[in-house]
PDB file of N, CA and C in Angstrom:
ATOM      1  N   UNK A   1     156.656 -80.988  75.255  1.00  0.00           N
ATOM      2  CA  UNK A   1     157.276 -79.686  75.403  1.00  0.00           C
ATOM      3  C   UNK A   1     157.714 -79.529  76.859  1.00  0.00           C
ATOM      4  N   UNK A   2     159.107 -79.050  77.596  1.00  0.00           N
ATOM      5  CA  UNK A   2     159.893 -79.195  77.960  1.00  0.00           C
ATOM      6  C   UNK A   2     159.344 -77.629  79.016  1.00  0.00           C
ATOM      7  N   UNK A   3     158.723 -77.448  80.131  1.00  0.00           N
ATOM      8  CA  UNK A   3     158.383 -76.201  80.796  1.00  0.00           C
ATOM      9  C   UNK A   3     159.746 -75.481  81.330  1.00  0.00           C
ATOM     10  N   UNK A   4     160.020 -74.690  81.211  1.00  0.00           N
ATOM     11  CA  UNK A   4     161.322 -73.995  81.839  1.00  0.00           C
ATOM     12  C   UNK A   4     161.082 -72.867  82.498  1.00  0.00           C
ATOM     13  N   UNK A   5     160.100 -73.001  83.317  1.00  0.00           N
ATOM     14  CA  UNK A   5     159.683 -71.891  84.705  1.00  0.00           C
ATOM     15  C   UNK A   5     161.296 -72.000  85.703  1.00  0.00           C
ATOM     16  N   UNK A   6     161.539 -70.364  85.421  1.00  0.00           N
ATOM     17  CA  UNK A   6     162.489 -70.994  86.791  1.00  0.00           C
ATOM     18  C   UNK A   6     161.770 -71.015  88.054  1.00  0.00           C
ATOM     19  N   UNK A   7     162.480 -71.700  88.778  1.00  0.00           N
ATOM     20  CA  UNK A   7     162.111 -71.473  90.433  1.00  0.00           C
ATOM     21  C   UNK A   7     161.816 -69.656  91.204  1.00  0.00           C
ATOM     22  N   UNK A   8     160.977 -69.823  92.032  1.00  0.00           N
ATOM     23  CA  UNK A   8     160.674 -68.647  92.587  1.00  0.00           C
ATOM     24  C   UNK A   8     162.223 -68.308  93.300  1.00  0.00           C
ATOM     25  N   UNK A   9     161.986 -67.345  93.967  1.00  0.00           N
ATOM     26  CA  UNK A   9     163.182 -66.431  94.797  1.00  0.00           C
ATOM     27  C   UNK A   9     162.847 -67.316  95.710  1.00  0.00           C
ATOM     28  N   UNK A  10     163.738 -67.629  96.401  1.00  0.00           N
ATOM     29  CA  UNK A  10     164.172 -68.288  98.155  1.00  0.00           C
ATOM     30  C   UNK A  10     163.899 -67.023  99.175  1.00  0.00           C
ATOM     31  N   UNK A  11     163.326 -67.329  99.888  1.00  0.00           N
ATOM     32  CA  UNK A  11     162.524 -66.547 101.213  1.00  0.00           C
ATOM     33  C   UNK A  11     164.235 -66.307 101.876  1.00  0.00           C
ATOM     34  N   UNK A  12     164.685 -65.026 101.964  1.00  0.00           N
ATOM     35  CA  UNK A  12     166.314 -64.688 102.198  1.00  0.00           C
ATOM     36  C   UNK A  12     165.696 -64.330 103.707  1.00  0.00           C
ATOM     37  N   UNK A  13     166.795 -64.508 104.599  1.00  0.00           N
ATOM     38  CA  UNK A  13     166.621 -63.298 106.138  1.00  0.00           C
ATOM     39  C   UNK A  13     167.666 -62.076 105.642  1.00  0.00           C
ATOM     40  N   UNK A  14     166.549 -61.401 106.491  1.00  0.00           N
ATOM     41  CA  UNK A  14     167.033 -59.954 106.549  1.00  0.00           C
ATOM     42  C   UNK A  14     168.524 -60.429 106.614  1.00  0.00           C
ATOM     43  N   UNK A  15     169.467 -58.735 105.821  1.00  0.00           N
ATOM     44  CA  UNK A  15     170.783 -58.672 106.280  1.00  0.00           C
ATOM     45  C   UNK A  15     170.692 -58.488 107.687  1.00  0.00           C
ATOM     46  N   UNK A  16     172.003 -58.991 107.869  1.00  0.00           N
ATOM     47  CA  UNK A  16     172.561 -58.783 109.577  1.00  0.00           C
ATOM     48  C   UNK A  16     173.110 -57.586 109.325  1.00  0.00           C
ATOM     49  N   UNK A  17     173.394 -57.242 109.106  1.00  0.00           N
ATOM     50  CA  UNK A  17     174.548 -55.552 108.807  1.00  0.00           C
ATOM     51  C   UNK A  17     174.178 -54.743 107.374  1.00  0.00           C
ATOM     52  N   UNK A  18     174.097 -53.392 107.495  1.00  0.00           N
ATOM     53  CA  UNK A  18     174.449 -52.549 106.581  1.00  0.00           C
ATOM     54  C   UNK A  18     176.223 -53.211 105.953  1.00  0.00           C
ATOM     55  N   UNK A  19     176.537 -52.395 105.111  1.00  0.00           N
ATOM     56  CA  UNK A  19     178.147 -52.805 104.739  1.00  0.00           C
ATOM     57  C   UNK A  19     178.352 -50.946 105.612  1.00  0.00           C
ATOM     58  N   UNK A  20     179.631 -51.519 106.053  1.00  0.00           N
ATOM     59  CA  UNK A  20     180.339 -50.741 106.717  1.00  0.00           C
ATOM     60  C   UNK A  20     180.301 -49.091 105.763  1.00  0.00           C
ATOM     61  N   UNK A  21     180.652 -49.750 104.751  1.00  0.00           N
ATOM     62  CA  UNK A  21     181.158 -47.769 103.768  1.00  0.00           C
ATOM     63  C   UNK A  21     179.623 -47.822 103.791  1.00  0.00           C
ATOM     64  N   UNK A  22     178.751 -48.288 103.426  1.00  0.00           N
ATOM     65  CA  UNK A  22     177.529 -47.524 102.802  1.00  0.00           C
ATOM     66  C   UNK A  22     177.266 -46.800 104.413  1.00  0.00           C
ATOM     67  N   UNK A  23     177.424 -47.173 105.368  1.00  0.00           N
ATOM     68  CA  UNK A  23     176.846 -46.577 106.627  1.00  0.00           C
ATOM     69  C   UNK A  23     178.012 -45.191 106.517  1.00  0.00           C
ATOM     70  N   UNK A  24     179.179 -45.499 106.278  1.00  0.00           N
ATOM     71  CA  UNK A  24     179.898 -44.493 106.229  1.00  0.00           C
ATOM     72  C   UNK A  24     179.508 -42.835 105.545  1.00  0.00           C
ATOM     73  N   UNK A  25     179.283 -44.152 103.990  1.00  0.00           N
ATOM     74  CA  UNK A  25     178.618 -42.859 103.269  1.00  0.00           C
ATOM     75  C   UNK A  25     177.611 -41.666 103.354  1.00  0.00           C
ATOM     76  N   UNK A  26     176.687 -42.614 104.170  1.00  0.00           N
ATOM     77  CA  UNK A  26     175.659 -41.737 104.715  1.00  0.00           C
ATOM     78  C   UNK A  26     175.723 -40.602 105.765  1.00  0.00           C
ATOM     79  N   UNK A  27     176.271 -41.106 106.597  1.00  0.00           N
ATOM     80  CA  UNK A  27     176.544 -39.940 107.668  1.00  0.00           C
ATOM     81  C   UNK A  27     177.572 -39.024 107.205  1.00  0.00           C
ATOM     82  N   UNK A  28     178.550 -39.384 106.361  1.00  0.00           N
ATOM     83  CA  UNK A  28     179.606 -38.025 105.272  1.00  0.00           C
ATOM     84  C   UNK A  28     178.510 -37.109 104.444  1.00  0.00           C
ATOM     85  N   UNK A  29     177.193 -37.824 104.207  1.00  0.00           N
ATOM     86  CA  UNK A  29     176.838 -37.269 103.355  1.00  0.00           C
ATOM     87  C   UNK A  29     175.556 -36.279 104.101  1.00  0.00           C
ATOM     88  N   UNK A  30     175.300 -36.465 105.325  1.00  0.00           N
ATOM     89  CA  UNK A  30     174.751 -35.977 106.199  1.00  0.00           C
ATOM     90  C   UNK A  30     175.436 -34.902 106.742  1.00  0.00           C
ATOM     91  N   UNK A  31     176.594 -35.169 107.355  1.00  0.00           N
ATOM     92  CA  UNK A  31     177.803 -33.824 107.864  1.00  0.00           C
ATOM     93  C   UNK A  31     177.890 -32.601 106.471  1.00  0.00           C
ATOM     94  N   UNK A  32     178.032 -33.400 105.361  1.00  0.00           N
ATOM     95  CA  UNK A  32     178.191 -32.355 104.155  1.00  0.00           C
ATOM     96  C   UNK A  32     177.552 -31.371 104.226  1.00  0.00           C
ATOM     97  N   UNK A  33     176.000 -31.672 104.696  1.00  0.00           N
ATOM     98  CA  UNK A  33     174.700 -30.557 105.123  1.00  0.00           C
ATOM     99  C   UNK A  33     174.553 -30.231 105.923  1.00  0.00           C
ATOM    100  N   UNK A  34     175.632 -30.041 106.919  1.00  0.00           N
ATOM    101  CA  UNK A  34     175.735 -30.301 108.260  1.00  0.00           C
ATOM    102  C   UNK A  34     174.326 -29.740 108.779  1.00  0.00           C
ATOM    103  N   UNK A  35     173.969 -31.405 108.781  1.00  0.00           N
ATOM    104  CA  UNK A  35     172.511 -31.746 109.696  1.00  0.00           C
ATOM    105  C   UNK A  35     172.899 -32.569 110.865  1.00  0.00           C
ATOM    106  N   UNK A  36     172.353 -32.108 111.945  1.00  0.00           N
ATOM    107  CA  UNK A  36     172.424 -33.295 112.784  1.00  0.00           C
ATOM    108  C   UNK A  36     171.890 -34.706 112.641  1.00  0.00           C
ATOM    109  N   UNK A  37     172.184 -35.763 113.574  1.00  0.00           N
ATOM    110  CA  UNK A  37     171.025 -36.445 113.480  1.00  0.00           C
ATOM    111  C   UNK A  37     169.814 -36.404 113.623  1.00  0.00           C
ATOM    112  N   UNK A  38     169.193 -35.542 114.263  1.00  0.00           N
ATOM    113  CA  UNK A  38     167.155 -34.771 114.400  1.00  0.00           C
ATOM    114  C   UNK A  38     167.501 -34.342 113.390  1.00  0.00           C
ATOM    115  N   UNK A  39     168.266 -33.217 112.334  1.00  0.00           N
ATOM    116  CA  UNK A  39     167.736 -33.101 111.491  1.00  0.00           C
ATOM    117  C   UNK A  39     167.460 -33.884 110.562  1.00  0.00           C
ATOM    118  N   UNK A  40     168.513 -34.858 110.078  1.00  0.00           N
ATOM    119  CA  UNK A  40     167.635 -35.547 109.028  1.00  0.00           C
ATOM    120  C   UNK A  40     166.842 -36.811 109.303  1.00  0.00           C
ATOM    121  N   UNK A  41     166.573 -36.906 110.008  1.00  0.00           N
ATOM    122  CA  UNK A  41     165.548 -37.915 111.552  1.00  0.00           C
ATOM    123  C   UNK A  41     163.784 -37.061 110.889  1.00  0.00           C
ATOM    124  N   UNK A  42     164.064 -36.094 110.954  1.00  0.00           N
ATOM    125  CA  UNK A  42     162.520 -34.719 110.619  1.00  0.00           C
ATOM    126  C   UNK A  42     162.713 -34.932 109.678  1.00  0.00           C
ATOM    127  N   UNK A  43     163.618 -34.944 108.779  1.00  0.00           N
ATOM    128  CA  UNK A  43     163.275 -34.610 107.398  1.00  0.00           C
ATOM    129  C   UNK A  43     162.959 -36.288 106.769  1.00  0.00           C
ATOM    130  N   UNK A  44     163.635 -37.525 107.241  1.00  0.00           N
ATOM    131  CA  UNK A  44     163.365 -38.393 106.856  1.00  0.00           C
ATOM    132  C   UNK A  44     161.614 -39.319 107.747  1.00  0.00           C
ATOM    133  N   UNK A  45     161.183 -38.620 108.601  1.00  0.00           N
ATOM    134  CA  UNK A  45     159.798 -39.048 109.183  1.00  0.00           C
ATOM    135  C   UNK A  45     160.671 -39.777 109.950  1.00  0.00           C
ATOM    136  N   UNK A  46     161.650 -39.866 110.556  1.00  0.00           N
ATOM    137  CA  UNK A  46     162.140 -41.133 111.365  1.00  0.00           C
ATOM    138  C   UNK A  46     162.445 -40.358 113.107  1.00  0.00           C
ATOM    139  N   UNK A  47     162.577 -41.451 113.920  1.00  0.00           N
ATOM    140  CA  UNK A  47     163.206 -40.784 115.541  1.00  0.00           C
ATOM    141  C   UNK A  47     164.815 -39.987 114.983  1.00  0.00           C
ATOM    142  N   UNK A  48     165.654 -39.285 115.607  1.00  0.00           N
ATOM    143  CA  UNK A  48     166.843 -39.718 115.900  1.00  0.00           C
ATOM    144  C   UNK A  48     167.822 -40.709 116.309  1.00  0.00           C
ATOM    145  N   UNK A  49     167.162 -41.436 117.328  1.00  0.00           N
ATOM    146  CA  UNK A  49     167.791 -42.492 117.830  1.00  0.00           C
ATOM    147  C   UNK A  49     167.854 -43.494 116.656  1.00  0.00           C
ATOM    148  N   UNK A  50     166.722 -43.734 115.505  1.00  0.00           N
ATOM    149  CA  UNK A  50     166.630 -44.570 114.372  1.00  0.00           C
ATOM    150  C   UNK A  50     168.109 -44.128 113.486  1.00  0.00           C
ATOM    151  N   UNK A  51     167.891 -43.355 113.166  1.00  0.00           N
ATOM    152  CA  UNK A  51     169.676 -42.664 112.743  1.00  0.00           C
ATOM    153  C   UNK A  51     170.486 -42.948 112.896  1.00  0.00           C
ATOM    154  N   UNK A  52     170.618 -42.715 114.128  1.00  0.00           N
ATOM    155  CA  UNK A  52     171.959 -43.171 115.088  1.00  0.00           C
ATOM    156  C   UNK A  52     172.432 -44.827 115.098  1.00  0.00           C
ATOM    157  N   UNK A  53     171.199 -45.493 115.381  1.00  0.00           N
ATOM    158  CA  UNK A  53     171.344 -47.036 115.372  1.00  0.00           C
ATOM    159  C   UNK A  53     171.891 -47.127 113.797  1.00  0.00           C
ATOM    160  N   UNK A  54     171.251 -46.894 112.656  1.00  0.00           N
ATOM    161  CA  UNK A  54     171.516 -47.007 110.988  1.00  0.00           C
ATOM    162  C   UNK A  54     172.826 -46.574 111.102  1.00  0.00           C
ATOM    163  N   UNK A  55     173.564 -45.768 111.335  1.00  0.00           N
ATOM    164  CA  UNK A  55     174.927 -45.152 111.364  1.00  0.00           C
ATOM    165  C   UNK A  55     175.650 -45.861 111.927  1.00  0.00           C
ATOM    166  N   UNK A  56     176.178 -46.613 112.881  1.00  0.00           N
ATOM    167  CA  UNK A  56     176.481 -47.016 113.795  1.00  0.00           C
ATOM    168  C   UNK A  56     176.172 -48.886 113.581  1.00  0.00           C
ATOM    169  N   UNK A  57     174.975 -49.345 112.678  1.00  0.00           N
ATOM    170  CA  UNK A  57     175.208 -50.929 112.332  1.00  0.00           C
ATOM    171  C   UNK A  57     174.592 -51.156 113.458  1.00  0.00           C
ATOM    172  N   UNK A  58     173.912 -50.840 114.247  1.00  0.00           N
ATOM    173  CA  UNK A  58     172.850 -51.326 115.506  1.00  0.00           C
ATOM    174  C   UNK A  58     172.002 -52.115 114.574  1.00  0.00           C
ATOM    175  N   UNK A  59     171.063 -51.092 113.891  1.00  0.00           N
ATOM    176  CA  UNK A  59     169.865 -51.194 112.832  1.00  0.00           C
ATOM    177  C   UNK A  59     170.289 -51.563 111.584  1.00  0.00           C
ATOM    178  N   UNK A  60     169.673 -52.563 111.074  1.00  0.00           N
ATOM    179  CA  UNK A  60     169.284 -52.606 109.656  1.00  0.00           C
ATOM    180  C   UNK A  60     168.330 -52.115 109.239  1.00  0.00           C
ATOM    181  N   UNK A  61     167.955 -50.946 108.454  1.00  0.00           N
ATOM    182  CA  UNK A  61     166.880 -50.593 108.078  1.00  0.00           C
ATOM    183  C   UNK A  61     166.205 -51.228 107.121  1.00  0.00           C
ATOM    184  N   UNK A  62     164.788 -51.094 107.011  1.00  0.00           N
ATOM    185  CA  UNK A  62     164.373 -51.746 105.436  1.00  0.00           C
ATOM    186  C   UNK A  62     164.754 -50.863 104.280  1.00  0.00           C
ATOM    187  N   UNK A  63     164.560 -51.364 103.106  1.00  0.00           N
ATOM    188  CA  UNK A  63     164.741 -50.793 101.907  1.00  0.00           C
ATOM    189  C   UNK A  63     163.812 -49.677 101.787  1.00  0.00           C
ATOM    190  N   UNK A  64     163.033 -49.746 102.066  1.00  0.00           N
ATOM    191  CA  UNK A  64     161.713 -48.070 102.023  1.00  0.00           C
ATOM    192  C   UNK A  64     162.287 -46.915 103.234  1.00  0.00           C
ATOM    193  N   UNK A  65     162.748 -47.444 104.164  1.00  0.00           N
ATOM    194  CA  UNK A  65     163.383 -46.572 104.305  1.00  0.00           C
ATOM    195  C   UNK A  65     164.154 -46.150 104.580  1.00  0.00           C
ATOM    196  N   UNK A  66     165.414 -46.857 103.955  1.00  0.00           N
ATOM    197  CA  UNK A  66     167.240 -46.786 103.602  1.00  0.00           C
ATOM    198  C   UNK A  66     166.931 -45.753 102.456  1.00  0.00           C
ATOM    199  N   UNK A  67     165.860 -46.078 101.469  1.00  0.00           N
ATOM    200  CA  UNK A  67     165.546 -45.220 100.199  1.00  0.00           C
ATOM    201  C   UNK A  67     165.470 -43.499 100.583  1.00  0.00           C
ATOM    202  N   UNK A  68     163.873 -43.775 101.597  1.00  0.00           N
ATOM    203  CA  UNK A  68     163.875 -42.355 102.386  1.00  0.00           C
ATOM    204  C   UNK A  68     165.049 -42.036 102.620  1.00  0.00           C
ATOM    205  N   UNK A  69     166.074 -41.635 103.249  1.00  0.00           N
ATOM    206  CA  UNK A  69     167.156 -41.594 103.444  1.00  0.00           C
ATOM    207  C   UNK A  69     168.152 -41.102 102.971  1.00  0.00           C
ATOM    208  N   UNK A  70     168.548 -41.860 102.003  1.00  0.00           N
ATOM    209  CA  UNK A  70     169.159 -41.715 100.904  1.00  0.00           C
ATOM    210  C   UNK A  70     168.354 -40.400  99.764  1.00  0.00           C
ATOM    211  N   UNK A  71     167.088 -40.705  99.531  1.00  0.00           N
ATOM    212  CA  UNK A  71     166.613 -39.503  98.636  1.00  0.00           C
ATOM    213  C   UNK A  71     166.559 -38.188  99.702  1.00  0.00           C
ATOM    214  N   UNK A  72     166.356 -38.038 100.772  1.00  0.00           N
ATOM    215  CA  UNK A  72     166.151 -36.972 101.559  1.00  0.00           C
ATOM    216  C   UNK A  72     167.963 -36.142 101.398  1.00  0.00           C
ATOM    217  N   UNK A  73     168.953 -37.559 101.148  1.00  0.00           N
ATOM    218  CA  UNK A  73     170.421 -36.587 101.159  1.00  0.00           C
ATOM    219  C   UNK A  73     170.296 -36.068 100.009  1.00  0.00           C
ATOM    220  N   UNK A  74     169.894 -36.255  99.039  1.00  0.00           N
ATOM    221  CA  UNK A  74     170.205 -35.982  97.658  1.00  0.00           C
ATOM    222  C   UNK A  74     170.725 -36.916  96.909  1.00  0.00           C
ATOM    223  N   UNK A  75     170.591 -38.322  97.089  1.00  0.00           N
ATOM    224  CA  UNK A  75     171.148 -38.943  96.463  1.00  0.00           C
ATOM    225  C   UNK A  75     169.839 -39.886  96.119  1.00  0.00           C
ATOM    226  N   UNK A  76     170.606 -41.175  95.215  1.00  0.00           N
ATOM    227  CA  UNK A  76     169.836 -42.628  94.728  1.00  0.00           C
ATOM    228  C   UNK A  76     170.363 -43.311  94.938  1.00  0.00           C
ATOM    229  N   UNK A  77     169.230 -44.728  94.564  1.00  0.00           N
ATOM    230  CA  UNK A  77     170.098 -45.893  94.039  1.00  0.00           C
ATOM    231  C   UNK A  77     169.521 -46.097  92.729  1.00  0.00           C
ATOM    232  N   UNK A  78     170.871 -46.520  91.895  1.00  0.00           N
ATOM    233  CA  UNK A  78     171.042 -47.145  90.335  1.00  0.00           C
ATOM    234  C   UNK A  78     171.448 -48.641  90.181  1.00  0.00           C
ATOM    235  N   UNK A  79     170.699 -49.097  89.671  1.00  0.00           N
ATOM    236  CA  UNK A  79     170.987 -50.534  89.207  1.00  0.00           C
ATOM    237  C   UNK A  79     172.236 -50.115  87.991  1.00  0.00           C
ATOM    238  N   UNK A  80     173.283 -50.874  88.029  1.00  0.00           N
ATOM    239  CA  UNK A  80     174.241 -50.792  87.395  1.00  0.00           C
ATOM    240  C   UNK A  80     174.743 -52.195  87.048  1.00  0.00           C
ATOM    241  N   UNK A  81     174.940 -52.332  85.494  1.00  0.00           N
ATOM    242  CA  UNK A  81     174.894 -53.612  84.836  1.00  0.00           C
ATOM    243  C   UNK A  81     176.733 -53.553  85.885  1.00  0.00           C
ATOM    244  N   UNK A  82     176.867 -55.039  85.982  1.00  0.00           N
ATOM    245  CA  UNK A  82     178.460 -55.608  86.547  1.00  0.00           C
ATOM    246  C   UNK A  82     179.259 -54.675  85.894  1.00  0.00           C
ATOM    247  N   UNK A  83     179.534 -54.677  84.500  1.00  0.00           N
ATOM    248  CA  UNK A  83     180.687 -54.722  83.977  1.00  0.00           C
ATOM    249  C   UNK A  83     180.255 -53.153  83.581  1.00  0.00           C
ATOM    250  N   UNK A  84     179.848 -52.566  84.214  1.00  0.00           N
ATOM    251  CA  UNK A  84     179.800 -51.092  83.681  1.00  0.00           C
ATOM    252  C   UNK A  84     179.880 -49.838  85.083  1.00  0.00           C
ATOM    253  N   UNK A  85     180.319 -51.344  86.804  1.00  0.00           N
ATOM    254  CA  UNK A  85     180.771 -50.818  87.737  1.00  0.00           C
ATOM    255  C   UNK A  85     181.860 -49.646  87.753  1.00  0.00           C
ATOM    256  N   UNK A  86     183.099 -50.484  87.251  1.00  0.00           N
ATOM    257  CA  UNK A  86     184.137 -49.371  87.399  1.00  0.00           C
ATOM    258  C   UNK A  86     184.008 -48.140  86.479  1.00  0.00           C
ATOM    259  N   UNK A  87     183.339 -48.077  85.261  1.00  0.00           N
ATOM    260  CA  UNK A  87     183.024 -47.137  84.347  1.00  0.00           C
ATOM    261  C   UNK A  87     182.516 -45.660  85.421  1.00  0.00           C
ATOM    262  N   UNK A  88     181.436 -46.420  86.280  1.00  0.00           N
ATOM    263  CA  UNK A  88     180.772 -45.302  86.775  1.00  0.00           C
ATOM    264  C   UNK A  88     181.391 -44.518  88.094  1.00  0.00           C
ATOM    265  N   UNK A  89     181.898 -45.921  88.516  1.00  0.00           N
ATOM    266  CA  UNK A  89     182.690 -45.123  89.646  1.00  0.00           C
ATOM    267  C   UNK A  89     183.477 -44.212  89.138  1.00  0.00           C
ATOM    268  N   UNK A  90     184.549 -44.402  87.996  1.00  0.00           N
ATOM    269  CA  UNK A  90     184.946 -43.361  87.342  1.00  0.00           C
ATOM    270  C   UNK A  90     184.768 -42.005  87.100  1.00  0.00           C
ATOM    271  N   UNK A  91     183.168 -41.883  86.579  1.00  0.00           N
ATOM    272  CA  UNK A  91     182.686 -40.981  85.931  1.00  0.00           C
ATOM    273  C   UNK A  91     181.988 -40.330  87.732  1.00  0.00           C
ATOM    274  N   UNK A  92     181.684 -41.109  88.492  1.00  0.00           N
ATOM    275  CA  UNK A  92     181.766 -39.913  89.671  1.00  0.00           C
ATOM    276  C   UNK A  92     183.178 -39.622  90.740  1.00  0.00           C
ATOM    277  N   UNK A  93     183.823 -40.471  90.320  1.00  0.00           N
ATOM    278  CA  UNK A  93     184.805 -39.695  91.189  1.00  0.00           C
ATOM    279  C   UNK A  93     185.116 -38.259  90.244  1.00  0.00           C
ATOM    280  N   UNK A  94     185.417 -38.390  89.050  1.00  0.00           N
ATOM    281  CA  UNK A  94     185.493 -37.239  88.278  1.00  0.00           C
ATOM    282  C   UNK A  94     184.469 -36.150  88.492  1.00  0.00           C
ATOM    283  N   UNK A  95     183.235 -36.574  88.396  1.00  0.00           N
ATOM    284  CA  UNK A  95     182.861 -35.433  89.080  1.00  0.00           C
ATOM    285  C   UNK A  95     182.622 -35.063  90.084  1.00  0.00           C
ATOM    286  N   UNK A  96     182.985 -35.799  91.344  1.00  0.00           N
ATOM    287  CA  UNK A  96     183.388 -34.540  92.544  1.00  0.00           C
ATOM    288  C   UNK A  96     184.615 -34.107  92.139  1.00  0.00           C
ATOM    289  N   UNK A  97     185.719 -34.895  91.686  1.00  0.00           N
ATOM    290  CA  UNK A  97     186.599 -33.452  91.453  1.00  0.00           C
ATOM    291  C   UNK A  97     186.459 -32.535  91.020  1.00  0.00           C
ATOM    292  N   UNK A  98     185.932 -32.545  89.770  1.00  0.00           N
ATOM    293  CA  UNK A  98     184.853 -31.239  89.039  1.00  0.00           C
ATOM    294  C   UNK A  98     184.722 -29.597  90.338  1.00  0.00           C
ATOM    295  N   UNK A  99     184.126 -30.751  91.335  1.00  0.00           N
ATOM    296  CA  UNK A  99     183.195 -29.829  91.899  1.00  0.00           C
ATOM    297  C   UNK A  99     184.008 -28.917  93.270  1.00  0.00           C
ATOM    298  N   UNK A 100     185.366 -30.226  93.760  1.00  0.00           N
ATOM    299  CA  UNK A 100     185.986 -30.039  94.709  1.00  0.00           C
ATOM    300  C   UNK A 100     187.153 -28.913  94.439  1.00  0.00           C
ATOM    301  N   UNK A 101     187.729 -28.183  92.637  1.00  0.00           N
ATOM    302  CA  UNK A 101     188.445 -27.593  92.118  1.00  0.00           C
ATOM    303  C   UNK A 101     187.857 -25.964  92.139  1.00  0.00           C
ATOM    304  N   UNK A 102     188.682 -25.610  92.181  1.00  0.00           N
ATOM    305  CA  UNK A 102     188.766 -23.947  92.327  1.00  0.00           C
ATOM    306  C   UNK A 102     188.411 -23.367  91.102  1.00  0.00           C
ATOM    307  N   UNK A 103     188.032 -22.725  90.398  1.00  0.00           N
ATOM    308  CA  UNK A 103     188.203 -22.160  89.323  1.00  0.00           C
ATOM    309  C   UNK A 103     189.332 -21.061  89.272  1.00  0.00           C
ATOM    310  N   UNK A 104     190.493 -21.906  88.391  1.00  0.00           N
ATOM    311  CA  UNK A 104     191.821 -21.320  88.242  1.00  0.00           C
ATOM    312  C   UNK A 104     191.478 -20.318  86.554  1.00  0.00           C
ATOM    313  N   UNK A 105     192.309 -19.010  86.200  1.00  0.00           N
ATOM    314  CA  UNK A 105     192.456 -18.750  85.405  1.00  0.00           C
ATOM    315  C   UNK A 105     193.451 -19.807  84.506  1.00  0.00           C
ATOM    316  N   UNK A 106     192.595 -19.168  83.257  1.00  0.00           N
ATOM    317  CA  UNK A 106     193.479 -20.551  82.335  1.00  0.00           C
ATOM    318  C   UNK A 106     194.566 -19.939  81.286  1.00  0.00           C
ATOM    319  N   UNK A 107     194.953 -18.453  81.820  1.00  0.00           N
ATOM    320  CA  UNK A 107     196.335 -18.332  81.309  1.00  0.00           C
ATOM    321  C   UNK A 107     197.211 -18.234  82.169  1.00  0.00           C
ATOM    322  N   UNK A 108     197.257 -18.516  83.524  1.00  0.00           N
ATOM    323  CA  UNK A 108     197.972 -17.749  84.879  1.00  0.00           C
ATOM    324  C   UNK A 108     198.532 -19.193  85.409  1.00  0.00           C
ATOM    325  N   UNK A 109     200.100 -19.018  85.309  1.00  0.00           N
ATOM    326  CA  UNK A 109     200.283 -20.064  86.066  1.00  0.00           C
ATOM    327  C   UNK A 109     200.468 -20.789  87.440  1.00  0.00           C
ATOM    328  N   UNK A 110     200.332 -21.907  87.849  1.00  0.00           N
ATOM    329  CA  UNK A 110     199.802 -21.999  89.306  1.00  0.00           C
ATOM    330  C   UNK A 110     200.870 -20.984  90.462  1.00  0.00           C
ATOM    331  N   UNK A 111     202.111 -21.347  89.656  1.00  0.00           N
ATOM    332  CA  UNK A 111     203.428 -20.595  90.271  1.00  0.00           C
ATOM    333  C   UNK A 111     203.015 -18.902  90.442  1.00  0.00           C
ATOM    334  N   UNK A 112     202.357 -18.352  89.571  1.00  0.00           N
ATOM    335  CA  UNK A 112     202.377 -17.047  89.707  1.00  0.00           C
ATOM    336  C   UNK A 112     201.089 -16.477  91.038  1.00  0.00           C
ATOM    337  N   UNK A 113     201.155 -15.267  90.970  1.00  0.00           N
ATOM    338  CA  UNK A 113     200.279 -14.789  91.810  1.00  0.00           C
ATOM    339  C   UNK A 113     199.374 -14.399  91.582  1.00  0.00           C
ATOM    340  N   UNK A 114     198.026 -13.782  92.370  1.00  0.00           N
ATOM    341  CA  UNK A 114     197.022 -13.252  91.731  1.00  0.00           C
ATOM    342  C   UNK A 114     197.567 -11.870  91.442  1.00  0.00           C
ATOM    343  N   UNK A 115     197.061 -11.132  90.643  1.00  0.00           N
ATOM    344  CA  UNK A 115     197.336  -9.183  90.799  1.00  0.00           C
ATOM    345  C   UNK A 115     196.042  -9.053  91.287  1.00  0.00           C
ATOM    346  N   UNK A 116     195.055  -8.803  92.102  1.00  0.00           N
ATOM    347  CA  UNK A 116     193.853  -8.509  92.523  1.00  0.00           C
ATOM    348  C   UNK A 116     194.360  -7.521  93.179  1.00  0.00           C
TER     349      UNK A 116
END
């Protein structure tokens, strides 16, 4: 009988870099609340200066606390099967538009005016 253990994981080095948008993302998503960097530095147990370096690609943070971070904005991370990437990006760009839209009356047309 024929053992088919795969091989363990390969001992990786740390990334050298965050990816550029995810650093992006974070600090957009920081201004959104407009927190400074101390604030979400306090709210994440971290310095400021730790912030600043993560923003900026100085720092690589670890995963515990890129997580902190990230859950302190209001957000996650989701494992997302490959082929069900663009699906989701989809389904959130749609909903920030959702969220970024006015609530228009839905017999009034855009051309017309309010009577208020």
């Amino acid at each position: 009988m024929t053992n088919h253990i795969e091989k363990p994981i390969k001992s990786r080095l740390r990334l050298g870099h965050l990816p550029e948008q995810l650093r992006r993302d974070l600090k957009a998503a920081r201004e959104r609340k407009h927190w400074s960097q101390a604030e979400l530095a306090a709210r994440a147990t971290l310095a400021q200066p730790d912030i600043s370096n993560i923003e900026t690609g100085k720092t690589v943070p670890r995963f515990d606390t890129l997580s902190d971070i990230v859950r302190v904005l209001g957000y996650d991370f989701v494992l997302v099967p490959h082929h069900l990437v663009a699906d989701v990006r989809s389904i959130i760009r749609h909903g920030q538009q959702d969220q970024n839209e006015e609530e228009r009356s839905l017999w009034a047309d855009d051309k017309e005016e309010s009577l208020d």
